[in-house]
Protein backbone atom coordinates (compact mmCIF):
# COMPACT_ATOMS: atom_id res chain seq x y z
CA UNK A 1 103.35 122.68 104.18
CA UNK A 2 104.44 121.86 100.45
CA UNK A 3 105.28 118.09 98.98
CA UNK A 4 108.83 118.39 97.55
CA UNK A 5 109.72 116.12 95.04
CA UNK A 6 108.79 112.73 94.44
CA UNK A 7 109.22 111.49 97.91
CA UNK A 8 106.60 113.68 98.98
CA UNK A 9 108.79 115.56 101.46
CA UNK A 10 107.11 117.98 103.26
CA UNK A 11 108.54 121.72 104.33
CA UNK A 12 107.07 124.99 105.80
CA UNK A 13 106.20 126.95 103.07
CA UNK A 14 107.14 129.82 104.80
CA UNK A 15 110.61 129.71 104.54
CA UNK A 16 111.79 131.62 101.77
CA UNK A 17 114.62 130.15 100.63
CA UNK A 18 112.25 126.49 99.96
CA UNK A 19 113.79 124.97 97.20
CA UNK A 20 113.60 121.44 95.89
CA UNK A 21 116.91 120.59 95.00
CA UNK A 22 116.47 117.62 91.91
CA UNK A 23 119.97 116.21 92.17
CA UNK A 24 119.09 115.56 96.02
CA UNK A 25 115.06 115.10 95.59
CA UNK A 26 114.55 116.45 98.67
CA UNK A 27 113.56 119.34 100.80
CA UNK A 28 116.99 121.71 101.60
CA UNK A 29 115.62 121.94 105.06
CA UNK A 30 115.70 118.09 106.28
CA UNK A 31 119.15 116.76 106.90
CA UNK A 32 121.34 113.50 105.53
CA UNK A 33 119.24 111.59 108.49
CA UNK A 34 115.84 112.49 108.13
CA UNK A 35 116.27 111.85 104.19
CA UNK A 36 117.65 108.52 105.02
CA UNK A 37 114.70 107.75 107.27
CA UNK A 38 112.09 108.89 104.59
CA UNK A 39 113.82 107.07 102.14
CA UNK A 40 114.22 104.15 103.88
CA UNK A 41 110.00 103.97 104.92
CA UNK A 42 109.42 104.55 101.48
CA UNK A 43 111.72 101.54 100.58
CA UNK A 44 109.67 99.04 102.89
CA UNK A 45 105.82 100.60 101.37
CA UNK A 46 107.75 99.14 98.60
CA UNK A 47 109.02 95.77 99.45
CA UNK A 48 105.54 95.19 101.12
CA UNK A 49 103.92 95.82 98.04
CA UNK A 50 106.00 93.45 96.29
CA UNK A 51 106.00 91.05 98.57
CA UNK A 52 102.21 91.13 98.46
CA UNK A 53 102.74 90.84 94.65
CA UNK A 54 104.48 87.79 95.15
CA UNK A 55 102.55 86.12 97.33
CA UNK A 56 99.22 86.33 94.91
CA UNK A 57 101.53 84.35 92.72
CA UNK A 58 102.13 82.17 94.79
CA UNK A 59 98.41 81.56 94.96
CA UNK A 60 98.26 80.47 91.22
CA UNK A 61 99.10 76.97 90.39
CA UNK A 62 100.64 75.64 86.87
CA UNK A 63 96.94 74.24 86.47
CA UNK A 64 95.11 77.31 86.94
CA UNK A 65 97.59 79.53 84.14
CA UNK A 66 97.30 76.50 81.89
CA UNK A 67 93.15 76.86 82.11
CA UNK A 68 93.50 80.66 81.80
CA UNK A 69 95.52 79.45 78.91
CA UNK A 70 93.70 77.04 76.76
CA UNK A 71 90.29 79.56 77.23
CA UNK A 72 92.25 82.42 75.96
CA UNK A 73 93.33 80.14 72.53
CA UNK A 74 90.09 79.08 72.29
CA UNK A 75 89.16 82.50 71.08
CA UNK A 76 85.84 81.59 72.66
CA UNK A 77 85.09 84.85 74.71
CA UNK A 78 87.18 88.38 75.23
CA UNK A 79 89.55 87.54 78.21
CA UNK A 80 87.92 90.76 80.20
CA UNK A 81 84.94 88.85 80.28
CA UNK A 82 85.77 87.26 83.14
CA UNK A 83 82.66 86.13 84.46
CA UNK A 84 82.40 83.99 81.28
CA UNK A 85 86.58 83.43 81.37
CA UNK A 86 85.44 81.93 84.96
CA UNK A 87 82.61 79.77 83.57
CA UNK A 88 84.88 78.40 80.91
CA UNK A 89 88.46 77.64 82.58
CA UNK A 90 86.61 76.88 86.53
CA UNK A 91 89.15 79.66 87.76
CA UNK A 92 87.32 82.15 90.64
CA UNK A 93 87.19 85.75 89.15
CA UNK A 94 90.23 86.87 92.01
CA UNK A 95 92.33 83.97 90.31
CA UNK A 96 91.90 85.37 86.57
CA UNK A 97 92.75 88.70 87.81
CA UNK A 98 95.91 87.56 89.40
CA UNK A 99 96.69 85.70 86.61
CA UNK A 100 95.82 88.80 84.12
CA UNK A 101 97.88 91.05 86.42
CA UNK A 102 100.86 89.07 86.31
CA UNK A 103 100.46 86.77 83.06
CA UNK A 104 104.13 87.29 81.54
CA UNK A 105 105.91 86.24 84.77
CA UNK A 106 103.50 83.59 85.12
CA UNK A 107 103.94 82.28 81.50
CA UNK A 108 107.69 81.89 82.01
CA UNK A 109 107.43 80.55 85.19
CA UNK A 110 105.25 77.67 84.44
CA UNK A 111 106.98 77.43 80.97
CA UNK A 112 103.20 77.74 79.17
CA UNK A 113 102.90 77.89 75.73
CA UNK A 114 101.37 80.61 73.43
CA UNK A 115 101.00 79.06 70.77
């Protein structure tokens, strides 16, 4: 078996006339409704992922990006330091990381400043 384009579709090498088509991105040998149903798990790995994204957001409070905040103006200590980024805001290390991960979206949505 050989992965065939980005989906990772996989056909029998064996066939000889195995060709990944790029306009389609998939393997000549599944049909419209196989595609559709590889498509449509990858779609949902996806939206899970997200979703899991989302809800370590969610997690984070205005409080905790405004300490991540006002440690990283300081200047006090490099912000991958964050067993001493912990010591100095009071955020657990899973919290910094979240908010590191995910510190643009969680500037605008608390409206933080940068200054």
């Amino acid at each position: 078996m050989i992965k065939c384009g980005s989906l990772g579709i996989k056909c029998n090498e064996r066939d000889k006339d195995f060709n990944c088509l790029a306009a389609q991105d998939a393997c000549p040998k599944l049909n419209e409704y196989e595609i559709e149903a590889i498509t449509k798990i990858e779609l949902g790995q996806k939206i899970k992922i997200d979703n899991q994204r989302k809800s370590n957001m969610m997690k984070i409070t205005e409080k905790d990006v405004q300490a991540y905040e006002d440690v990283r103006q300081s200047g006090e200590t490099n912000m991958f330091d964050v067993t001493t980024v912990s010591i100095l805001s009071g955020l657990s290390k899973e919290k910094i990381l979240i908010i590191m991960k995910d510190y643009s979206d969680l500037i605008k949505k608390y409206h933080i400043s940068q200054t």
